[in-house]
C-alpha atoms as a PDB file:
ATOM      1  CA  UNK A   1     -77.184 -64.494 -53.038  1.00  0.00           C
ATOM      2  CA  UNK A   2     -74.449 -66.440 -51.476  1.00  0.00           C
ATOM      3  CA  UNK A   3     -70.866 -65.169 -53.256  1.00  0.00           C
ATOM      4  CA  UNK A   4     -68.625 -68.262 -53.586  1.00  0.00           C
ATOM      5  CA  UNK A   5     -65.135 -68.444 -52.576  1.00  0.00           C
ATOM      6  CA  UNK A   6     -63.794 -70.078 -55.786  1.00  0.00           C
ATOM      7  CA  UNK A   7     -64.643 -71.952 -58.896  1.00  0.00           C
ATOM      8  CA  UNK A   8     -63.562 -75.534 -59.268  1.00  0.00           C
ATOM      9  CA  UNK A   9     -63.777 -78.502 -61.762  1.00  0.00           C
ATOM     10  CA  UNK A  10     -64.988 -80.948 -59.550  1.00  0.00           C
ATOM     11  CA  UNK A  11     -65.230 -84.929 -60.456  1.00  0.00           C
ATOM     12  CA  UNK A  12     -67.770 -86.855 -58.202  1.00  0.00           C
ATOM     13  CA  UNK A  13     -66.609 -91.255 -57.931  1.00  0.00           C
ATOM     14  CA  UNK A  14     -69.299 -93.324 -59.926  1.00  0.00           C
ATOM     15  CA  UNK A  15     -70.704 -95.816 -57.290  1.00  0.00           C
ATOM     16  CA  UNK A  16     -69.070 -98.484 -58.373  1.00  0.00           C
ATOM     17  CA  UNK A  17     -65.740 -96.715 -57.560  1.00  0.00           C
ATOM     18  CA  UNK A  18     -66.850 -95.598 -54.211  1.00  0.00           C
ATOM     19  CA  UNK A  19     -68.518 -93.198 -55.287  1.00  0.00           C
ATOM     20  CA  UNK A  20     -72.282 -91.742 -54.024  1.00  0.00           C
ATOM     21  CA  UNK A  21     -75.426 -94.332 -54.107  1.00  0.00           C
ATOM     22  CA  UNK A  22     -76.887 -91.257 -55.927  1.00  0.00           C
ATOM     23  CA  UNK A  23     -77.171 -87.773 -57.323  1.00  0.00           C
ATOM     24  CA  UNK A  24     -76.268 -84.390 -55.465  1.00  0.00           C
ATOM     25  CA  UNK A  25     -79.383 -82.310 -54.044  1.00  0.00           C
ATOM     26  CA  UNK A  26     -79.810 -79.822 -56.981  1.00  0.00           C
ATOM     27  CA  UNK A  27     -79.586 -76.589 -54.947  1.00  0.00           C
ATOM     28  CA  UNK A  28     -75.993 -77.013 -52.819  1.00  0.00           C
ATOM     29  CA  UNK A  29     -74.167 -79.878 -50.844  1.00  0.00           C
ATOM     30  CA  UNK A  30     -71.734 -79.988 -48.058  1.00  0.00           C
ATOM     31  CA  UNK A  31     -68.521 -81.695 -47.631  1.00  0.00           C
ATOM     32  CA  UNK A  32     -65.515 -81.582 -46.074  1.00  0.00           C
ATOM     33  CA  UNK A  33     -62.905 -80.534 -48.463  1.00  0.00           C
ATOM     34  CA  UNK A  34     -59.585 -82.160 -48.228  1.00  0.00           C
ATOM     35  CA  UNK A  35     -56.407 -80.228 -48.923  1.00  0.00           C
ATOM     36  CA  UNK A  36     -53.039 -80.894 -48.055  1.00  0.00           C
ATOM     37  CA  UNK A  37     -53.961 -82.992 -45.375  1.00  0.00           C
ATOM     38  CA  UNK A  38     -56.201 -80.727 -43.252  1.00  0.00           C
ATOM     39  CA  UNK A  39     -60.578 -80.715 -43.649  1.00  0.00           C
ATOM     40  CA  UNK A  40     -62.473 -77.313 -44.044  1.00  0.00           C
ATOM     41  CA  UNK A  41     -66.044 -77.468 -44.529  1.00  0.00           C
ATOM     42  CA  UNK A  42     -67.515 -76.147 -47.917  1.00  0.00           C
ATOM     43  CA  UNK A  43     -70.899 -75.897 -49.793  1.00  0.00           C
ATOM     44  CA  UNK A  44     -70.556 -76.546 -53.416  1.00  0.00           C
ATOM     45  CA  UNK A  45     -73.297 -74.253 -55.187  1.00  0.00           C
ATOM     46  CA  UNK A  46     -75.669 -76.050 -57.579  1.00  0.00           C
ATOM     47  CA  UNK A  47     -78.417 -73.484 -58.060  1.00  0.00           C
ATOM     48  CA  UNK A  48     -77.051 -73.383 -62.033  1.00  0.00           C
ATOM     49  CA  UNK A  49     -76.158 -76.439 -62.106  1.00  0.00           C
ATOM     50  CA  UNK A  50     -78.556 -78.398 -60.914  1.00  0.00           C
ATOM     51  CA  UNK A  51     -77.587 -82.107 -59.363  1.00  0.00           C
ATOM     52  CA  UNK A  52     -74.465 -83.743 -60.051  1.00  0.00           C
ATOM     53  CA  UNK A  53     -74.314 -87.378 -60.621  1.00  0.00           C
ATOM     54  CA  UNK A  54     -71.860 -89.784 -59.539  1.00  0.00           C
ATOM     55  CA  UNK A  55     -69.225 -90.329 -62.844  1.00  0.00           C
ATOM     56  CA  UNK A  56     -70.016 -86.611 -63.788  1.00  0.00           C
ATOM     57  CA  UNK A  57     -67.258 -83.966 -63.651  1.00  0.00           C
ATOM     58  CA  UNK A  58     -68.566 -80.231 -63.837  1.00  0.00           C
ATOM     59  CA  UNK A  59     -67.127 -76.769 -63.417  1.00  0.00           C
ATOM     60  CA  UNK A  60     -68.811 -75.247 -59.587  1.00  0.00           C
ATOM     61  CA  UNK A  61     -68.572 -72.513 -57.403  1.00  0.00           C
ATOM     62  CA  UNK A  62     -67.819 -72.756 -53.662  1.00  0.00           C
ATOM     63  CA  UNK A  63     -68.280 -71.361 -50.831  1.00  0.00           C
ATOM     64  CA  UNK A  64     -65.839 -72.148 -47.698  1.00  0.00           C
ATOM     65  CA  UNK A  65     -67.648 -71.465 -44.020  1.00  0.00           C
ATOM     66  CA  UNK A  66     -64.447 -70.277 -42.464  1.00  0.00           C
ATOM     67  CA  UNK A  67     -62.599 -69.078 -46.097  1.00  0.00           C
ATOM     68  CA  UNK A  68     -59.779 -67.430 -43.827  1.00  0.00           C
ATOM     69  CA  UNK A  69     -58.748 -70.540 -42.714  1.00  0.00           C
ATOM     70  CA  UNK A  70     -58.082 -72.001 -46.935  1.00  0.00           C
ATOM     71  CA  UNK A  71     -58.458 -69.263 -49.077  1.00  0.00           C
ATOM     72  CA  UNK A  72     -55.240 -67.813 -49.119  1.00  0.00           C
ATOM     73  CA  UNK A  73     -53.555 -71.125 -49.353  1.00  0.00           C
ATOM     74  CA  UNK A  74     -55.199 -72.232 -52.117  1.00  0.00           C
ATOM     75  CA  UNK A  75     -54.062 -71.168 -55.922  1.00  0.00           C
ATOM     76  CA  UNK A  76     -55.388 -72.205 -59.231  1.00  0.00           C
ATOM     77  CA  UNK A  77     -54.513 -75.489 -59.973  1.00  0.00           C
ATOM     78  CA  UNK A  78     -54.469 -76.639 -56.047  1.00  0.00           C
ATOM     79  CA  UNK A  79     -56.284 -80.030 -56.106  1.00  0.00           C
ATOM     80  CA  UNK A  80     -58.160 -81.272 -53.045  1.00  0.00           C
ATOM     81  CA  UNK A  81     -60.545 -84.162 -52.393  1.00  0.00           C
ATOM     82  CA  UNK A  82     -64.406 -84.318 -51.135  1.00  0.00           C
ATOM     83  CA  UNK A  83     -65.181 -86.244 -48.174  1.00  0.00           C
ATOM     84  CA  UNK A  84     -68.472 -88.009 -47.155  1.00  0.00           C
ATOM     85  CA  UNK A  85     -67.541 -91.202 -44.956  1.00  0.00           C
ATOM     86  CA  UNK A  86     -64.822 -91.727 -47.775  1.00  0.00           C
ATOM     87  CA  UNK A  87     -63.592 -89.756 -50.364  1.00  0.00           C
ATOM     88  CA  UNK A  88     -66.346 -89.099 -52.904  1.00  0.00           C
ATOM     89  CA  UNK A  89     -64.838 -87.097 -55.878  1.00  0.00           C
ATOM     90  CA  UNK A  90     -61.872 -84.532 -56.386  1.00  0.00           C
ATOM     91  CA  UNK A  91     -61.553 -81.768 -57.891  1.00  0.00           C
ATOM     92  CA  UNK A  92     -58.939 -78.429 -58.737  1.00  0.00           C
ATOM     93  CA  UNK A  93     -59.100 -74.900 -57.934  1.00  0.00           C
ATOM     94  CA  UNK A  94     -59.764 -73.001 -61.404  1.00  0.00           C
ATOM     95  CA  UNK A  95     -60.244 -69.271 -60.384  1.00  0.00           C
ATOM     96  CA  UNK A  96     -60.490 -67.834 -56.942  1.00  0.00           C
ATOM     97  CA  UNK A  97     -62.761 -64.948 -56.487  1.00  0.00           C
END
């Protein structure tokens, strides 16, 4: 199994916000995460979670595909957005592993 970079609380737009047309894939999904002005790529885990909808806010785990490029910037509480041809949700860092 994959072992995530951190955990975050993550808050995915409703549609009518801007949000997604629909729910997550229920295994992972990829977006570019936002912090501080510069985009890393990330897979937010959703084997135990299952799909998120848009509206829904729910505690995940991450993964980063080049974590030595944000890991050690990040700190809990660091907030950071989701990107998917516009922002999609937001979320902050609640434990890094």
């Amino acid at each position: 199994m994959v072992k995530p970079n951190i955990i975050a609380k993550v808050y995915l737009y409703p549609t009518d916000e801007g949000g997604r047309q629909g729910p997550t894939p229920s295994n992972y999904i990829g977006f570019p995460l936002e912090f501080e002005g510069s985009y890393y790529d990330c897979r937010l885990l959703l084997d135990d979670i299952g799909s998120i909808s848009p509206g829904e806010t729910v505690e995940v785990p991450i993964i980063f595909l080049y974590s030595e490029l944000i890991v050690p910037k990040l700190k809990i509480g660091s907030k950071f957005r989701l990107w998917e041809r516009g922002f999609k949700g937001d979320g902050v860092v609640l434990d890094i592993l």
